[in-house]
N, C-alpha and C. Protein backbone atom coordinates (compact mmCIF):
# COMPACT_ATOMS: atom_id res chain seq x y z
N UNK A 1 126.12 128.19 132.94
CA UNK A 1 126.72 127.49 131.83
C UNK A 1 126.27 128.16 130.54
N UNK A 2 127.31 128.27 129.91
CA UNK A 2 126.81 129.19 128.49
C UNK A 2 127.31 128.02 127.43
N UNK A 3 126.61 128.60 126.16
CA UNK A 3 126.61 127.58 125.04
C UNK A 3 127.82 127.62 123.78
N UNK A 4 128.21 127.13 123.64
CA UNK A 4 129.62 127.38 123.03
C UNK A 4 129.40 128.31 121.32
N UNK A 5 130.29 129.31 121.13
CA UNK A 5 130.10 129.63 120.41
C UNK A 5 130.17 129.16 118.71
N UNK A 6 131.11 128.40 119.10
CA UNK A 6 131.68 127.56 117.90
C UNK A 6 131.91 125.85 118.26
N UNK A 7 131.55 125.06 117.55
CA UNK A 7 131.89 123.82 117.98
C UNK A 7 133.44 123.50 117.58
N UNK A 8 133.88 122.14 118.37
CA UNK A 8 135.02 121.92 117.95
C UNK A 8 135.89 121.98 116.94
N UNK A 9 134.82 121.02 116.10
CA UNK A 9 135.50 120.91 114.70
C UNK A 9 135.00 122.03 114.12
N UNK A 10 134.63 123.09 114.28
CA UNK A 10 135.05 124.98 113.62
C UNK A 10 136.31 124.96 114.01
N UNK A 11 136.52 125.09 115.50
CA UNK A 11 137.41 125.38 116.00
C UNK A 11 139.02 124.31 115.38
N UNK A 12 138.53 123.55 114.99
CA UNK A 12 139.96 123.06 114.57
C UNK A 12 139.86 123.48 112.79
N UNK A 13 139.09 123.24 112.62
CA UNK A 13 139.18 123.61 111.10
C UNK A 13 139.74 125.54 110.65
N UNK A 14 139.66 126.18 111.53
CA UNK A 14 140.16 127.45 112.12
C UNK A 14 141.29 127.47 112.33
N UNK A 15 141.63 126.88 113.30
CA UNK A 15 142.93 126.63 113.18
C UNK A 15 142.92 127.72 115.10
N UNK A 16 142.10 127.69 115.23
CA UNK A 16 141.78 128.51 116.64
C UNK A 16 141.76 127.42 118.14
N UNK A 17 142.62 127.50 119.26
CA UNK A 17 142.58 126.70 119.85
C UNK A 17 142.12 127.13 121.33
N UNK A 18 141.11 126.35 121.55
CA UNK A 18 140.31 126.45 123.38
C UNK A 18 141.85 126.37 124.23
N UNK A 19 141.40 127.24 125.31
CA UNK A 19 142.88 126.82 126.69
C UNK A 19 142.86 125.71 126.79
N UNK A 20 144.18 125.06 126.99
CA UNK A 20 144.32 124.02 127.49
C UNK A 20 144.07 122.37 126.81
N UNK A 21 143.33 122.64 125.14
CA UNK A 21 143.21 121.95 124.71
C UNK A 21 144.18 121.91 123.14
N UNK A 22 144.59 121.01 122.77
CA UNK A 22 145.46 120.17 121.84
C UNK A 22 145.22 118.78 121.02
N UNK A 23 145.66 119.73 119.61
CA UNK A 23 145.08 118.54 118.75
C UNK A 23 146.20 118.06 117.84
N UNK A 24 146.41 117.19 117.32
CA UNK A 24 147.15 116.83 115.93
C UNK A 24 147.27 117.70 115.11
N UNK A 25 148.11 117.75 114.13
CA UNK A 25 148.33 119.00 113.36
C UNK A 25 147.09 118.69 112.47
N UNK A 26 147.54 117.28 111.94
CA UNK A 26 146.81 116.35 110.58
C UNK A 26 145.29 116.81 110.78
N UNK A 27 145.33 116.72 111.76
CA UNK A 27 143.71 116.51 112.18
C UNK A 27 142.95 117.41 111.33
N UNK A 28 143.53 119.12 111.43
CA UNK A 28 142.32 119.82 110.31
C UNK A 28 142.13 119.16 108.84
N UNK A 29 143.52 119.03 108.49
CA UNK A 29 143.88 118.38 107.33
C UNK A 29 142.88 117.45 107.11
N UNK A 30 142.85 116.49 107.76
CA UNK A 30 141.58 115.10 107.97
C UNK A 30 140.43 115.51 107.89
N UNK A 31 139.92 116.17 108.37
CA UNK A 31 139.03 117.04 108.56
C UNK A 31 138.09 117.60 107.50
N UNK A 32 139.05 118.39 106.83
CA UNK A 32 138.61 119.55 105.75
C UNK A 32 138.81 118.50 104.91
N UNK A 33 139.33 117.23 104.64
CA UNK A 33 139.41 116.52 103.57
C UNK A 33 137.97 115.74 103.32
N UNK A 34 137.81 114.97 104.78
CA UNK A 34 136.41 114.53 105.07
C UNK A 34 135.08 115.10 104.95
N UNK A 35 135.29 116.33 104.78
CA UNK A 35 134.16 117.66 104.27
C UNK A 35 134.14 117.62 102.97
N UNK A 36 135.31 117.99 102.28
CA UNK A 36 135.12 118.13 100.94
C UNK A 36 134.60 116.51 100.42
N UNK A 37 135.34 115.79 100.68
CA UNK A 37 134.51 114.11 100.19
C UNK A 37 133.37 114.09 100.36
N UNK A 38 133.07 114.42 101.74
CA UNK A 38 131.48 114.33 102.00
C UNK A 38 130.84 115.36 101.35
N UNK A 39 131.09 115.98 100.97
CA UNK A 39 130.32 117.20 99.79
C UNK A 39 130.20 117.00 98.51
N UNK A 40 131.45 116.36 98.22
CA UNK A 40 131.33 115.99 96.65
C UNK A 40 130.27 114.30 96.69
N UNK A 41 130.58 113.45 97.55
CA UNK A 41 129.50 112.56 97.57
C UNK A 41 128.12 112.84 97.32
N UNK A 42 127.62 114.09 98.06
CA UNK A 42 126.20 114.45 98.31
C UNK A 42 125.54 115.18 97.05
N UNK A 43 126.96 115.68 96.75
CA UNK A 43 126.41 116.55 95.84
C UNK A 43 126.08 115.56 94.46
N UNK A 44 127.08 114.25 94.42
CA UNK A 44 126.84 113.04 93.28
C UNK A 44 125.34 112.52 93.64
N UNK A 45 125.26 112.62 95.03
CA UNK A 45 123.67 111.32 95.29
C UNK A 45 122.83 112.55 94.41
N UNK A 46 122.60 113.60 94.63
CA UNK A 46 121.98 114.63 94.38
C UNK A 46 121.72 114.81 92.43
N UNK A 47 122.93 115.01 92.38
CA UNK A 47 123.03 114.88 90.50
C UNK A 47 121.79 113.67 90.00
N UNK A 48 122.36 112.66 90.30
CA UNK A 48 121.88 111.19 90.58
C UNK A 48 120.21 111.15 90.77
N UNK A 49 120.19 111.83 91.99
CA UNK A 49 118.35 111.65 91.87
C UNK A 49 118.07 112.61 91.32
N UNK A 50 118.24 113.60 91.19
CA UNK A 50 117.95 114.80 89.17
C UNK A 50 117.62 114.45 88.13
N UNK A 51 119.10 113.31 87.81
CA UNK A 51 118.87 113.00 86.43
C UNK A 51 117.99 111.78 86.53
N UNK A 52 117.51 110.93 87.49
CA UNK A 52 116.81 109.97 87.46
C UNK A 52 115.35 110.38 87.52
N UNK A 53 115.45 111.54 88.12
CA UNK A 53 113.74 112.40 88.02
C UNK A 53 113.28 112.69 87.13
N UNK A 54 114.11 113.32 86.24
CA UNK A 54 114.36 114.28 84.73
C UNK A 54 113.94 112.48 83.64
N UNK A 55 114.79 111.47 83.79
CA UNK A 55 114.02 110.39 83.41
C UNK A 55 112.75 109.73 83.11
N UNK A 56 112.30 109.91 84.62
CA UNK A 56 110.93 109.50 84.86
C UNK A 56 110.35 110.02 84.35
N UNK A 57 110.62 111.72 84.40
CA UNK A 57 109.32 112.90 84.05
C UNK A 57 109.42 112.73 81.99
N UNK A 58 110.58 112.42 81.68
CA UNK A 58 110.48 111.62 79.80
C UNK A 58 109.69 110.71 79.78
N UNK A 59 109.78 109.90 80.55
CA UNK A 59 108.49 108.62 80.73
C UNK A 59 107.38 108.49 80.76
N UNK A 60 106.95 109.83 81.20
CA UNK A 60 105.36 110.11 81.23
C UNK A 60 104.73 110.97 80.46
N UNK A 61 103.86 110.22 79.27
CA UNK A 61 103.74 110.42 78.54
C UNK A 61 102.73 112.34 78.89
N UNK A 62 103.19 113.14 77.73
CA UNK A 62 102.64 114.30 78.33
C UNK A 62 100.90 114.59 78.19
N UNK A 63 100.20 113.56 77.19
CA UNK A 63 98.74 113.90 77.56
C UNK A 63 98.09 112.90 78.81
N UNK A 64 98.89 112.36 79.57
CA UNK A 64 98.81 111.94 80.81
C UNK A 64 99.26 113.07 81.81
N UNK A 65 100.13 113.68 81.50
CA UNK A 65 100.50 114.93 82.66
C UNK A 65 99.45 115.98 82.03
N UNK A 66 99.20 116.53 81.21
CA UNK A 66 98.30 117.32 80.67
C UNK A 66 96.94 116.84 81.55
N UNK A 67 96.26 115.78 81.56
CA UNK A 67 95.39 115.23 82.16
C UNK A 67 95.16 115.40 84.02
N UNK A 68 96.14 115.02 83.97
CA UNK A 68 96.19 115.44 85.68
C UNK A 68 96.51 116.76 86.08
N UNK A 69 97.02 117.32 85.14
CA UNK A 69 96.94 119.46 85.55
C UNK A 69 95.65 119.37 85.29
N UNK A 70 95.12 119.05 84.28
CA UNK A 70 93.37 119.38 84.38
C UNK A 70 92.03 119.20 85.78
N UNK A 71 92.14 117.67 86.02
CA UNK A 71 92.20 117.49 86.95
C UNK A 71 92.08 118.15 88.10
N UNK A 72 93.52 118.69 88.40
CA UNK A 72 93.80 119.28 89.86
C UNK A 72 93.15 120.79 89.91
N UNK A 73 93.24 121.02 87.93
CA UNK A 73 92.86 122.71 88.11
C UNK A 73 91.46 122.36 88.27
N UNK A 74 90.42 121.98 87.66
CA UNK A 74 89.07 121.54 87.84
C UNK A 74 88.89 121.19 89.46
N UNK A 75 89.81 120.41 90.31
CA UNK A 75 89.38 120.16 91.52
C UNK A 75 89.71 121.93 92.24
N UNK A 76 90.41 122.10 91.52
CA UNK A 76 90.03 123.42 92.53
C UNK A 76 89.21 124.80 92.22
N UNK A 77 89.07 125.07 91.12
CA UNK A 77 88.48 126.43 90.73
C UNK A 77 87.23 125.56 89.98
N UNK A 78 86.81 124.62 89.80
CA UNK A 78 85.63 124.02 89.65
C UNK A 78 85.35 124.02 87.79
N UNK A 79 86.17 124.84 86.73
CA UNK A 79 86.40 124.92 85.71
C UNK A 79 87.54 125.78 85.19
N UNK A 80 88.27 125.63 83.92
CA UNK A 80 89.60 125.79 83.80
C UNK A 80 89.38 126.62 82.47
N UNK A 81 89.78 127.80 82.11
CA UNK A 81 90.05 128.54 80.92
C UNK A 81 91.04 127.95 80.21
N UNK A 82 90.92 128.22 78.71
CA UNK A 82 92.34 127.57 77.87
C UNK A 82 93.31 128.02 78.39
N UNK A 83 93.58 129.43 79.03
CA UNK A 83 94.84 130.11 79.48
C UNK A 83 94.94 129.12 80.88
N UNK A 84 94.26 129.03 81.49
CA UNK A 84 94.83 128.25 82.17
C UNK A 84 95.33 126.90 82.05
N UNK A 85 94.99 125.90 81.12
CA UNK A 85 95.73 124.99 80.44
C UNK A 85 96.57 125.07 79.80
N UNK A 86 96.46 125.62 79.38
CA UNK A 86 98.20 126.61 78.31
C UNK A 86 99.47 126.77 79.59
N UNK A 87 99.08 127.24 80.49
CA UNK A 87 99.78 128.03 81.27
C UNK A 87 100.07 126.39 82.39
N UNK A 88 99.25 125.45 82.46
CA UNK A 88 99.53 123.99 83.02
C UNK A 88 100.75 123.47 82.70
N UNK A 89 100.27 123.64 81.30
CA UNK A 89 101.02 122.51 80.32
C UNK A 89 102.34 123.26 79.89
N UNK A 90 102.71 124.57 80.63
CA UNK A 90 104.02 124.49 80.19
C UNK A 90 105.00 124.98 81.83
N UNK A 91 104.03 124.72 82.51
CA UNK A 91 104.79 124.57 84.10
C UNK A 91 106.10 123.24 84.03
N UNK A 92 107.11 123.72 84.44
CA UNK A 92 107.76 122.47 85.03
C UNK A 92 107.37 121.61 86.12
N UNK A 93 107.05 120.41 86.11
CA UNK A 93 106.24 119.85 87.26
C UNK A 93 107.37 119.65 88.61
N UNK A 94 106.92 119.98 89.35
CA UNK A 94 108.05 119.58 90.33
C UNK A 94 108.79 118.13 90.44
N UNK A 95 109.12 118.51 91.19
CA UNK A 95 109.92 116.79 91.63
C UNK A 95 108.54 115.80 92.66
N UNK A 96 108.26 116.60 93.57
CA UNK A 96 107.50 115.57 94.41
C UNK A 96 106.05 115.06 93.24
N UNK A 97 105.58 116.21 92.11
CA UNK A 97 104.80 116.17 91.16
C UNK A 97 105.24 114.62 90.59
N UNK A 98 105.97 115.26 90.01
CA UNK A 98 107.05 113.81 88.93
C UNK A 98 106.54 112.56 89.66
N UNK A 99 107.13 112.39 90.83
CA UNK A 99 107.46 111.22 91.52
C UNK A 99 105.76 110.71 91.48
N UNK A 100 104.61 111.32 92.31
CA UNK A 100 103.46 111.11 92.27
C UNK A 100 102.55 111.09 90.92
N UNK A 101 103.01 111.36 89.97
CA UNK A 101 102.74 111.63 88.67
C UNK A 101 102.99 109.90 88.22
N UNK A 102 104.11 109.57 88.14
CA UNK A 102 105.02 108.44 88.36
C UNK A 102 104.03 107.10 88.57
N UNK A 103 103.98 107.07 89.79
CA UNK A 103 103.20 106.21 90.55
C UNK A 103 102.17 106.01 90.27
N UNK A 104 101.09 107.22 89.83
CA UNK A 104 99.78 106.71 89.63
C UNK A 104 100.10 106.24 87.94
N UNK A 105 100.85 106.64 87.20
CA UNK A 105 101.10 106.11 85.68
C UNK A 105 101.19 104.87 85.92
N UNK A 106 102.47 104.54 86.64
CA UNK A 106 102.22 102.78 86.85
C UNK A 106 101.28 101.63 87.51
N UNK A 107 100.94 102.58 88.18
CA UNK A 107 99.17 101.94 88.68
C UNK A 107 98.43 101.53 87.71
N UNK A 108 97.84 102.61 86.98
CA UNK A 108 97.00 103.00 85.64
C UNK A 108 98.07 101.49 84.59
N UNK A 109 99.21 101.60 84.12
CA UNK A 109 99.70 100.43 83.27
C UNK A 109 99.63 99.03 83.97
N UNK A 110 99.35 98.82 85.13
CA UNK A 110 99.70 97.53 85.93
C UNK A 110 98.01 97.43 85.73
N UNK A 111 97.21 98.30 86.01
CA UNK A 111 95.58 98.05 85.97
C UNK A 111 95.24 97.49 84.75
N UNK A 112 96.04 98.50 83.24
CA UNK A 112 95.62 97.85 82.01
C UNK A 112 96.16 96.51 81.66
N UNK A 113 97.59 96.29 82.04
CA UNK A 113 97.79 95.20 81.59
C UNK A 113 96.98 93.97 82.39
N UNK A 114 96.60 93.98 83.56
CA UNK A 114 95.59 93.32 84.36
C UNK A 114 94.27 93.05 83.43
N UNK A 115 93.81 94.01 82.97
CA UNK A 115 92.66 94.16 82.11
C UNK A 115 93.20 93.46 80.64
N UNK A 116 94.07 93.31 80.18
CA UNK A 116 94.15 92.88 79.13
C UNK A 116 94.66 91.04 79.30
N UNK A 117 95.30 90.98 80.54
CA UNK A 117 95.76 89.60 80.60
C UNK A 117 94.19 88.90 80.82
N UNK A 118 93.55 89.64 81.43
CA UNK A 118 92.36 88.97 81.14
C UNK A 118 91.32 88.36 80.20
N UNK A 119 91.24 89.68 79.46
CA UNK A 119 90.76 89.62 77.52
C UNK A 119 91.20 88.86 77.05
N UNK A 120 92.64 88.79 77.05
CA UNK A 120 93.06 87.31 76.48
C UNK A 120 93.11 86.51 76.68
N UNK A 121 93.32 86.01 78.41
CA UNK A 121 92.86 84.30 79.06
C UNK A 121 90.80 84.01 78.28
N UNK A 122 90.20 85.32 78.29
CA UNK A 122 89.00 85.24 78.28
C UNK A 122 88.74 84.71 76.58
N UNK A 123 89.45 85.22 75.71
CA UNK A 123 89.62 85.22 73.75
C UNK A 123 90.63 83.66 73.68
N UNK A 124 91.72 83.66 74.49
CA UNK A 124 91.69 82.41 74.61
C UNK A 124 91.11 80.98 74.83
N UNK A 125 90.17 81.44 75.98
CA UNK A 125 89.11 80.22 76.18
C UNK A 125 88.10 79.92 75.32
N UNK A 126 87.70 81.26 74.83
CA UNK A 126 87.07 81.28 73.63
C UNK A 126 87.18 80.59 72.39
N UNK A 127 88.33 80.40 72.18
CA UNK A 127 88.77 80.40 71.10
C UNK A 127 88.95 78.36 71.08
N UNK A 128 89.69 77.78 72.06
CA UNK A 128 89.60 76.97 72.56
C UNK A 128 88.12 76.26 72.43
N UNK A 129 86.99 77.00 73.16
CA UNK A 129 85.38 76.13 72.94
C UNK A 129 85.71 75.79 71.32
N UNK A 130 85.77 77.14 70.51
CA UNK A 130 85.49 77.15 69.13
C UNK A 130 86.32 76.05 68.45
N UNK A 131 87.54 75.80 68.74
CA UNK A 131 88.75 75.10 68.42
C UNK A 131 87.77 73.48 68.70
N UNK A 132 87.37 73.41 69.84
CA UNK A 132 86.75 71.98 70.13
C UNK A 132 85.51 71.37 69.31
N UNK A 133 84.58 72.44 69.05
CA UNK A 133 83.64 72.77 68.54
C UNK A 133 83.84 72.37 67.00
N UNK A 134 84.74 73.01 66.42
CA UNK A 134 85.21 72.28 64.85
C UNK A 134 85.51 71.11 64.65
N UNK A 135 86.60 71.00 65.52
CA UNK A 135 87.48 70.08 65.10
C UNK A 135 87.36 68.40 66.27
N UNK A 136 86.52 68.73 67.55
CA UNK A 136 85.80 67.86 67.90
C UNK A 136 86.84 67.10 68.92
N UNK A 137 88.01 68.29 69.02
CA UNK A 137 89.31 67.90 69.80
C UNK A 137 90.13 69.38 70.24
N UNK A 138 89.84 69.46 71.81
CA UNK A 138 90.45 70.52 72.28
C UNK A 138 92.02 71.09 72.03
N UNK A 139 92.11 72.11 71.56
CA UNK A 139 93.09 72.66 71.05
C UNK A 139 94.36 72.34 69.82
N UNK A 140 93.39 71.74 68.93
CA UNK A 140 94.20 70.99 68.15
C UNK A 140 94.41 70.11 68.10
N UNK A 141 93.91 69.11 69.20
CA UNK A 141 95.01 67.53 69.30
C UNK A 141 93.91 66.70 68.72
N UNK A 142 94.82 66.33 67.91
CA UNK A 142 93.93 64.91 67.28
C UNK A 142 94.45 63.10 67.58
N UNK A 143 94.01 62.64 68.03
CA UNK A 143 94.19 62.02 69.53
C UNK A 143 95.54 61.69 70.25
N UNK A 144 95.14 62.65 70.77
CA UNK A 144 96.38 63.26 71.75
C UNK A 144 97.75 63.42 71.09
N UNK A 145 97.90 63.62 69.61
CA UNK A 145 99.10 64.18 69.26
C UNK A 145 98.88 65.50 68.60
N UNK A 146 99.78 66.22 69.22
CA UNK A 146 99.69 67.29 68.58
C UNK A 146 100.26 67.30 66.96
N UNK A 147 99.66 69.11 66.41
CA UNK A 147 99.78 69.10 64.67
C UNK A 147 101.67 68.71 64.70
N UNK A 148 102.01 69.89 65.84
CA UNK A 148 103.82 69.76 65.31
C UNK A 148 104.20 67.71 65.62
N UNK A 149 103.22 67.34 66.22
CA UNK A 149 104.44 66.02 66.96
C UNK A 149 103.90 64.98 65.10
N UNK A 150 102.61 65.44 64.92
CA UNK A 150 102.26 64.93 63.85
C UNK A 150 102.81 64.71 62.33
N UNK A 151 103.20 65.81 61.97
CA UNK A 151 104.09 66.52 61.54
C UNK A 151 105.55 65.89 61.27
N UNK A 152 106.19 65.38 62.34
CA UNK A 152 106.91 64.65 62.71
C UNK A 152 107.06 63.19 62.15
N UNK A 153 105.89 62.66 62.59
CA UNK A 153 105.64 61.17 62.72
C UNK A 153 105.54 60.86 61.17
N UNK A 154 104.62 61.74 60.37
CA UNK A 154 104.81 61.42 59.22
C UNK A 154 106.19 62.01 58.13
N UNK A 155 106.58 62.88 58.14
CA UNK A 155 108.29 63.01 58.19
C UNK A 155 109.31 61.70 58.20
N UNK A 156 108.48 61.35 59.25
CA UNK A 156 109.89 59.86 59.42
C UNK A 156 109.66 58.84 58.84
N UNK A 157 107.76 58.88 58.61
CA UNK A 157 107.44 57.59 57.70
C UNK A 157 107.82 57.70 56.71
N UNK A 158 107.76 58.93 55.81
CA UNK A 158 108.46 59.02 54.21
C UNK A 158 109.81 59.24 54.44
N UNK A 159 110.50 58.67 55.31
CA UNK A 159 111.82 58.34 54.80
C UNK A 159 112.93 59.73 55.38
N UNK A 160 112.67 60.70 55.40
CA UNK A 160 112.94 62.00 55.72
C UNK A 160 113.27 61.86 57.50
N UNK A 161 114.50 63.03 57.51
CA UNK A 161 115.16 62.77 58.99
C UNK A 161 113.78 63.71 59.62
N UNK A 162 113.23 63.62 61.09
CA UNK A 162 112.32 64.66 61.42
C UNK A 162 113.33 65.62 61.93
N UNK A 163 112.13 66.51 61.86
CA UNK A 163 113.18 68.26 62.82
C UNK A 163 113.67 67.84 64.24
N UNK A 164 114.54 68.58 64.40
CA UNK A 164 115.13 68.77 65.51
C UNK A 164 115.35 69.66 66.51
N UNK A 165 114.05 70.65 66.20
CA UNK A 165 114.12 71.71 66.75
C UNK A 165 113.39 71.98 67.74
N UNK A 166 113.91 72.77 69.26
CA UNK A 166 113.76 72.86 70.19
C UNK A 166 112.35 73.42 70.43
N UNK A 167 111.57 73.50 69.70
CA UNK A 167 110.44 74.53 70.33
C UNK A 167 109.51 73.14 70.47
N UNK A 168 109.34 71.69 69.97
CA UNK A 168 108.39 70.64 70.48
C UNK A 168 108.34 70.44 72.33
């Protein structure tokens, strides 16, 4: 048994026919149409993840990519000449670069903002003791009405319509 030299669909797209076998005329037609679609598709997914790479790699800020060429050159030659930072920093980073470049950036922003939602629950509570501490009533309320509902109440006693606005 030997291995065919050409597969079918060569062979019909050729226009070359095995003994004994018969096809539709349409069929190459179908065929070569279904190729070119499927080519121009691939070649769109392709454009597509380019320009979405070319995106990302705008996104990251460049003394963060500058930082990690350092990095990688230091992990390997153990210290880096200016020419060799010069010569980093004007490499095009690849694509699989980009993408991993990418990832640890958003790590690094998901870590800080972690770090900062904290500072502020922490400057908040703070602020709160201090708030109680003055005024001898946690967060403003002076018994149990707040400044805006307060605000309010006396508004309506002098005669005046109160606000009506959605943020109470």
């Amino acid at each position: 048994m030997f291995l065919a030299s050409k597969s079918n669909y060569q062979h019909i797209l050729d226009g070359t026919l095995l003994p004994g076998v018969s096809y539709p005329e349409t069929l190459a037609e179908n065929l070569s149409s279904k190729r070119t679609n499927h080519k121009l598709a691939e070649q769109g997914r392709r454009n597509r993840i380019n320009n979405a790479l070319k995106e990302i790699e705008t996104l990251i800020p460049p003394a963060y990519v500058q930082s990690k060429h350092s990095k990688e050159a230091s992990a390997c030659n153990g210290k880096t000449s200016d020419k060799e930072k010069e010569k980093a920093g004007n490499q095009p980073i690849s694509k699989a670069s980009t993408v991993e470049m990418a990832i640890d950036y958003i790590k690094s922003l998901k870590a800080e903002l972690e770090s900062t939602k904290m500072k502020l629950e922490a400057a908040e509570a703070k602020l709160s003791t201090v708030d109680f501490q003055v005024n001898g009533e946690p967060d403003g309320l002076t018994n149990g009405v707040t400044n805006h509902e307060e605000s309010k109440q006396v508004s309506h006693v002098h005669g005046s319509q109160p606000s009506t606005d959605a943020t109470s």
